[in-house]
PDB file of N, CA and C in Angstrom:
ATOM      1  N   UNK A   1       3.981   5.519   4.266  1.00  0.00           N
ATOM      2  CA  UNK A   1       5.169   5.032   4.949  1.00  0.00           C
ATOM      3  C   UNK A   1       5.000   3.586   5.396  1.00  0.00           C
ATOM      4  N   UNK A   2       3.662   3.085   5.950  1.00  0.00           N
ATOM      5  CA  UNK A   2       3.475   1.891   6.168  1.00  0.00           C
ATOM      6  C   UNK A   2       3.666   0.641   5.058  1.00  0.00           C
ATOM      7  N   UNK A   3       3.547   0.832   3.494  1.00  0.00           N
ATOM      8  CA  UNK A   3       3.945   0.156   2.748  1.00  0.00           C
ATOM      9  C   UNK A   3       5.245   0.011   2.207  1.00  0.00           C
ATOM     10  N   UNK A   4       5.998   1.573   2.420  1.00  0.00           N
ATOM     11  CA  UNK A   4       7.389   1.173   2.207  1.00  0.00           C
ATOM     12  C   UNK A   4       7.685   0.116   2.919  1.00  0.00           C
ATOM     13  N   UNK A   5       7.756   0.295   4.476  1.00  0.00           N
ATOM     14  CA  UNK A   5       8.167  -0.560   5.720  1.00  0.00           C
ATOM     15  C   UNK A   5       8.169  -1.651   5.570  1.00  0.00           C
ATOM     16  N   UNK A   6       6.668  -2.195   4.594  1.00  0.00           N
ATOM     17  CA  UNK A   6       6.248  -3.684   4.345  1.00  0.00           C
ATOM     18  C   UNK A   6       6.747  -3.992   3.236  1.00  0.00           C
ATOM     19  N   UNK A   7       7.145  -3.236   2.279  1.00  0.00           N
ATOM     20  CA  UNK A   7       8.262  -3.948   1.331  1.00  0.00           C
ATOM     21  C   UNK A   7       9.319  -4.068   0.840  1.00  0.00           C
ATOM     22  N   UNK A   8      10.239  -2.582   1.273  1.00  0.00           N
ATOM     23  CA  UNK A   8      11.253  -2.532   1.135  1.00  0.00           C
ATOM     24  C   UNK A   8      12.206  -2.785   2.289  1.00  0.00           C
ATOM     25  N   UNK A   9      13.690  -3.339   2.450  1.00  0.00           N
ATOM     26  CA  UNK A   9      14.527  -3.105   0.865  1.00  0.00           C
ATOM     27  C   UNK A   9      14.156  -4.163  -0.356  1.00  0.00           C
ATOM     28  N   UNK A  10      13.828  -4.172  -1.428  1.00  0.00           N
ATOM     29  CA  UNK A  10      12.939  -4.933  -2.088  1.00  0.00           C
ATOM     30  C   UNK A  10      13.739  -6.347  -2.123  1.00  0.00           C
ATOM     31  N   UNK A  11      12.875  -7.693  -2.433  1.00  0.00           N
ATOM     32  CA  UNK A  11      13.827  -8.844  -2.262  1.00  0.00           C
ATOM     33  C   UNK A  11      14.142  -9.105  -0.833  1.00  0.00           C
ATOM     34  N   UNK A  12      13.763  -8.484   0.119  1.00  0.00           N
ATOM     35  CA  UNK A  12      13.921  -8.786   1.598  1.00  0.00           C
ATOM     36  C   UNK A  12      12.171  -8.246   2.134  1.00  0.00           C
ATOM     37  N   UNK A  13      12.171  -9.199   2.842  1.00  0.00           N
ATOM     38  CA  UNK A  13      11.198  -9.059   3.919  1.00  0.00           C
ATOM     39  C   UNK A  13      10.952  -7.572   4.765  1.00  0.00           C
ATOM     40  N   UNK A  14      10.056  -7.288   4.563  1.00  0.00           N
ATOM     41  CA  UNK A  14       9.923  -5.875   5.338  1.00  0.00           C
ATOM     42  C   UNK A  14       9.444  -5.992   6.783  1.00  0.00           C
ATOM     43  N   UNK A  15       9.894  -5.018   7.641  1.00  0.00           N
ATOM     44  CA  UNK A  15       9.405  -5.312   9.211  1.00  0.00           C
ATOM     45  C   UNK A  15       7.986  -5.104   9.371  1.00  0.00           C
ATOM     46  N   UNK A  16       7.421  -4.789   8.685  1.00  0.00           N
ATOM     47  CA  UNK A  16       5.709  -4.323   9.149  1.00  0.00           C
ATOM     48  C   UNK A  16       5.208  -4.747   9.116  1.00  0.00           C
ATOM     49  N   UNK A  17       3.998  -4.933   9.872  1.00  0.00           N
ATOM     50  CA  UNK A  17       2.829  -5.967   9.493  1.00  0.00           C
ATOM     51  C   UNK A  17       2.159  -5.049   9.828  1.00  0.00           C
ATOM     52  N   UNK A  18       1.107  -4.636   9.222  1.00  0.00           N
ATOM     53  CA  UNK A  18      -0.241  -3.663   9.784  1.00  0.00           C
ATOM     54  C   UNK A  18      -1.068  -4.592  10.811  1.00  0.00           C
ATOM     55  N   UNK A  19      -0.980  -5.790  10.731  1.00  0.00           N
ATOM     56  CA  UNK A  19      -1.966  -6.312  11.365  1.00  0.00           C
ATOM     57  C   UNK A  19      -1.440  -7.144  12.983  1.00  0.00           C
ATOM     58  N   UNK A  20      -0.386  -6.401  13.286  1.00  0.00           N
ATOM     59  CA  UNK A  20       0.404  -6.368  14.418  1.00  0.00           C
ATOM     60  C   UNK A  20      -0.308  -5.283  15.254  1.00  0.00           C
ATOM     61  N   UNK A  21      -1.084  -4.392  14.427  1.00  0.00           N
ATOM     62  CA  UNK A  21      -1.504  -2.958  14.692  1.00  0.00           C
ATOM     63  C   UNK A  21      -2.602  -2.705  14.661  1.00  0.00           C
ATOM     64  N   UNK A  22      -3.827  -2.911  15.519  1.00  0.00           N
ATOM     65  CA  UNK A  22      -5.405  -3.342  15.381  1.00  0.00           C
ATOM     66  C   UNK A  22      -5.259  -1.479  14.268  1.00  0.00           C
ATOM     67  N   UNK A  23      -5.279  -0.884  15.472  1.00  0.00           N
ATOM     68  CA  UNK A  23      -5.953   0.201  15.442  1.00  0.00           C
ATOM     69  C   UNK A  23      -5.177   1.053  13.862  1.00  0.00           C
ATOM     70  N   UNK A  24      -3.762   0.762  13.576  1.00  0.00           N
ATOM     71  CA  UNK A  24      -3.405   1.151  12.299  1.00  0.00           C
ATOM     72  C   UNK A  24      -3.677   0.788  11.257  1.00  0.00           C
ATOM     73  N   UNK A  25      -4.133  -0.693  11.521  1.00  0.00           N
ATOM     74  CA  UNK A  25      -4.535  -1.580  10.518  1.00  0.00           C
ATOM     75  C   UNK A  25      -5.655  -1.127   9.908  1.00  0.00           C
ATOM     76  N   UNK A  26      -7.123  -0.762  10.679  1.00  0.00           N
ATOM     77  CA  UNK A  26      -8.276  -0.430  10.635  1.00  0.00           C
ATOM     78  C   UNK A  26      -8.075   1.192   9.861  1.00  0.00           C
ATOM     79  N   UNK A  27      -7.886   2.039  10.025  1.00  0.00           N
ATOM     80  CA  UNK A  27      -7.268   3.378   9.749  1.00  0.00           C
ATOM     81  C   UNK A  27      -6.338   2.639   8.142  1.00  0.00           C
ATOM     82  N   UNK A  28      -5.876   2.247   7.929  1.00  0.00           N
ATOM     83  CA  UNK A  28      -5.181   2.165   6.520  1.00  0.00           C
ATOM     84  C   UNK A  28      -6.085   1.765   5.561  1.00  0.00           C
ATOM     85  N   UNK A  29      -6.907   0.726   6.471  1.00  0.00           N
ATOM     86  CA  UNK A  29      -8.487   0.224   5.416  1.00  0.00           C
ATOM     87  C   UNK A  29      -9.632   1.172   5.168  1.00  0.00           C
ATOM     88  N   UNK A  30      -9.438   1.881   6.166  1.00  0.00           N
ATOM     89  CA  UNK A  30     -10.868   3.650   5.479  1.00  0.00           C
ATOM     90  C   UNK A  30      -9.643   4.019   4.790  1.00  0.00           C
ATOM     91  N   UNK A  31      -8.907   4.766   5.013  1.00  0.00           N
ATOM     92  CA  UNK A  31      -7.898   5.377   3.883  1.00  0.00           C
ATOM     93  C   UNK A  31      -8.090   4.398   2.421  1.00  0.00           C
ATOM     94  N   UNK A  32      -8.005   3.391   2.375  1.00  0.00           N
ATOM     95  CA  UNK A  32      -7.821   2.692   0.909  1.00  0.00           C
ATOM     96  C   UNK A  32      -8.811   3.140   0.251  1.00  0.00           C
ATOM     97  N   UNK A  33     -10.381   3.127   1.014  1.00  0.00           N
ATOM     98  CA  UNK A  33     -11.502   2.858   0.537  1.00  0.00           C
ATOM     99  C   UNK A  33     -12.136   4.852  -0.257  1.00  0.00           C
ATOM    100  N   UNK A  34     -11.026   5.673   0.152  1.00  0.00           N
ATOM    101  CA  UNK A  34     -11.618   6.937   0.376  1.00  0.00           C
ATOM    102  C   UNK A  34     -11.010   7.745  -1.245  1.00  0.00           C
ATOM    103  N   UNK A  35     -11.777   8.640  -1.943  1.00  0.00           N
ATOM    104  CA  UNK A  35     -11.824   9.237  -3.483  1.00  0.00           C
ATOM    105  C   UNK A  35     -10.338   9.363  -3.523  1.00  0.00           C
ATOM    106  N   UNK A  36      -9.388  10.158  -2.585  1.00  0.00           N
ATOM    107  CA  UNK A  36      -8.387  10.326  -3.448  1.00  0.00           C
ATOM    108  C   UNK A  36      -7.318   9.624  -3.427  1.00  0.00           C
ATOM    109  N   UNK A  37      -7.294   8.210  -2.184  1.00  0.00           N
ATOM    110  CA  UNK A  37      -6.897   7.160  -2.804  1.00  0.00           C
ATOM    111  C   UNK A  37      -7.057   6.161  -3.356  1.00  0.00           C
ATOM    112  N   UNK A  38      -8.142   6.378  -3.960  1.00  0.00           N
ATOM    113  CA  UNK A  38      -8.528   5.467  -4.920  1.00  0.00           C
ATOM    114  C   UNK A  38      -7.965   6.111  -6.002  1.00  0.00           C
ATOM    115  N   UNK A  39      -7.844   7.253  -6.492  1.00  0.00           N
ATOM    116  CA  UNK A  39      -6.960   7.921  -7.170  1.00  0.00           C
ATOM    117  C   UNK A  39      -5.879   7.386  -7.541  1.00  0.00           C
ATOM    118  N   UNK A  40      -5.301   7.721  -6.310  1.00  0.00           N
ATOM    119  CA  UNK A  40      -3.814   7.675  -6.622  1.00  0.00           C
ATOM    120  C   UNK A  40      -3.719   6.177  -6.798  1.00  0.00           C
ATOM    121  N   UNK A  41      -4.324   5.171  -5.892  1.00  0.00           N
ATOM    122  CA  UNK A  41      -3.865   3.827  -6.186  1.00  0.00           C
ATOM    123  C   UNK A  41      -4.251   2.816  -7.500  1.00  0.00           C
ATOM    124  N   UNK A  42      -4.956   3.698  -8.202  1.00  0.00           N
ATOM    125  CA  UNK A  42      -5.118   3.717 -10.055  1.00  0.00           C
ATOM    126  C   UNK A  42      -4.304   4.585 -10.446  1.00  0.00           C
ATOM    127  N   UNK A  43      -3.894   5.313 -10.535  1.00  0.00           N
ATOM    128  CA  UNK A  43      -2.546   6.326 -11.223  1.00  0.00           C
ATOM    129  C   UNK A  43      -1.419   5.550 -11.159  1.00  0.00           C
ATOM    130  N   UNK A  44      -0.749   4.725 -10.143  1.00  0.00           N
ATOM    131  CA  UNK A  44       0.355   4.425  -9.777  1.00  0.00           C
ATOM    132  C   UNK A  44       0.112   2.847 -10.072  1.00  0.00           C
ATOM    133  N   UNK A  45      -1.410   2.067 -10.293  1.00  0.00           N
ATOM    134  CA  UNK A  45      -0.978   0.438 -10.183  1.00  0.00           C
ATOM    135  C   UNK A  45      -0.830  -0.109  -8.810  1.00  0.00           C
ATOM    136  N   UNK A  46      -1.279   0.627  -7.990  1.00  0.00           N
ATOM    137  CA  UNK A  46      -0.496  -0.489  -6.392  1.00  0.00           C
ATOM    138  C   UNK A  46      -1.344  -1.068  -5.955  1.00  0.00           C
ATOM    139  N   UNK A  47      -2.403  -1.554  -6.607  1.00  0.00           N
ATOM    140  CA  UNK A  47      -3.347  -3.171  -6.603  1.00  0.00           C
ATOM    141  C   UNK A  47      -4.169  -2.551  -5.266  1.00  0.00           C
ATOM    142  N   UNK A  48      -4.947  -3.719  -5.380  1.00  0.00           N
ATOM    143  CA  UNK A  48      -6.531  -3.380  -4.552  1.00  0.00           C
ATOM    144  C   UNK A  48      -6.071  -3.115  -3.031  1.00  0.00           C
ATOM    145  N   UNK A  49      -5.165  -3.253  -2.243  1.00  0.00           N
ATOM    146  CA  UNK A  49      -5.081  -3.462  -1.202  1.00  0.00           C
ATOM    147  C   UNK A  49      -3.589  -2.324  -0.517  1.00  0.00           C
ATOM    148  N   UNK A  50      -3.334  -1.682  -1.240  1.00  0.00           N
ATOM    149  CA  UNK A  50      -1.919  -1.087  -1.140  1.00  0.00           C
ATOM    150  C   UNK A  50      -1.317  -0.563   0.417  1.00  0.00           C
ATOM    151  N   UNK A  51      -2.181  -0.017   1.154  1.00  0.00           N
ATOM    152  CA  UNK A  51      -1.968   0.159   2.627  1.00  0.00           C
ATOM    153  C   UNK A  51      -1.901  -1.190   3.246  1.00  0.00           C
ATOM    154  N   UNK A  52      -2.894  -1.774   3.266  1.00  0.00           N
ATOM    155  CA  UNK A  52      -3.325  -2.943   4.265  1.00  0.00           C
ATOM    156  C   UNK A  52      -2.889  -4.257   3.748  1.00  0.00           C
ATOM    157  N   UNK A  53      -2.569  -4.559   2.542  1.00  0.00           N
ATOM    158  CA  UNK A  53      -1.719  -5.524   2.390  1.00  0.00           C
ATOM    159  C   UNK A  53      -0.813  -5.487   1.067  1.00  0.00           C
ATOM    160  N   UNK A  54       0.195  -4.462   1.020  1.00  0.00           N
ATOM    161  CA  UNK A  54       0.585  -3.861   0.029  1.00  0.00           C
ATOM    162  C   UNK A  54       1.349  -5.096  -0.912  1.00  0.00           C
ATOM    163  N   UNK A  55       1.754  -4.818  -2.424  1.00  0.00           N
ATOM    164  CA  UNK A  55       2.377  -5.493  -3.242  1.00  0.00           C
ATOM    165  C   UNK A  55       3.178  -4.396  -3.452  1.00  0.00           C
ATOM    166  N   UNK A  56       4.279  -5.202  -4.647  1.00  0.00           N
ATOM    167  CA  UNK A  56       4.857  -4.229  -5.651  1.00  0.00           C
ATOM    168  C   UNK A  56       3.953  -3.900  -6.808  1.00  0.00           C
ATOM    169  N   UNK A  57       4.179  -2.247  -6.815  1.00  0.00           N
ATOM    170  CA  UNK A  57       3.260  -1.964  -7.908  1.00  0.00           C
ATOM    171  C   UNK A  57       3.404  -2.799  -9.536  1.00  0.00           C
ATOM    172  N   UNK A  58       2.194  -2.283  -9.990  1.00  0.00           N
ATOM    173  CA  UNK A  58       2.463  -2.745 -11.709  1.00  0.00           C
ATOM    174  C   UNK A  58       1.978  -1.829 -12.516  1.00  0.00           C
ATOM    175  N   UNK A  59       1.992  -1.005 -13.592  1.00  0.00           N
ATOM    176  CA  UNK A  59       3.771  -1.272 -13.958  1.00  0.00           C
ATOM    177  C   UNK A  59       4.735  -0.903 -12.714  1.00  0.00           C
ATOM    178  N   UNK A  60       5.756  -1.241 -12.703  1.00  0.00           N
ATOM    179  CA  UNK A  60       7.017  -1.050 -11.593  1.00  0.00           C
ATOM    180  C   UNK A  60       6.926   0.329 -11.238  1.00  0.00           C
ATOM    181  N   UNK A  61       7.055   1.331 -12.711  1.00  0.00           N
ATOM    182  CA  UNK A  61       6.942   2.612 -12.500  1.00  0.00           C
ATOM    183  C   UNK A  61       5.432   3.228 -11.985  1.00  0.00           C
ATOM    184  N   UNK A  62       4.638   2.666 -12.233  1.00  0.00           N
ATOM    185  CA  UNK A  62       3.268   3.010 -11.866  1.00  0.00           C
ATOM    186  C   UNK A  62       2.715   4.003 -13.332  1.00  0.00           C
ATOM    187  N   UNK A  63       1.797   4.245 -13.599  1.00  0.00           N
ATOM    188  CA  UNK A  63       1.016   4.590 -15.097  1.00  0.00           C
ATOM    189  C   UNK A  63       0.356   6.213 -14.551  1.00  0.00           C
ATOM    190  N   UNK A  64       0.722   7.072 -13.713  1.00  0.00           N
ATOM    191  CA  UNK A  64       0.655   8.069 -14.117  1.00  0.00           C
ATOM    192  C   UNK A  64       1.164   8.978 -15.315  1.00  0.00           C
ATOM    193  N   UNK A  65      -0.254  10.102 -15.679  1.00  0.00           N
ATOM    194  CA  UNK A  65       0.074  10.404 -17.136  1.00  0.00           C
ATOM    195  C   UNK A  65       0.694  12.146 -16.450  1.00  0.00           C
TER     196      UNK A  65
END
């Protein structure tokens, strides 16, 4: 939910900043680092950083098979 926040509605600025948020911020960075999202954030493309400083994925759709 924290990366929707930070990027959508797409083409507009999102309200979030994780780093407004010590303690959420810190908590989204063990989550990145942990087996099954590393998973998912290779299945889908949403680049090295997807919680803590999210992009738009690539491909758009993301490359799950």
């Amino acid at each position: 939910l924290t990366r929707w926040r930070a990027l959508y509605p797409q083409g507009d600025v999102g309200d979030f900043r994780s780093g407004h948020w010590p303690r959420l911020s810190a908590m989204v960075q063990r989550l990145e680092q942990g087996a099954p999202a590393e998973a998912a954030i290779s299945a889908e493309g949403l680049g090295p950083r997807p919680f803590s400083a999210p992009g738009y994925p690539d491909p758009p759709e993301g490359a799950a098979l």
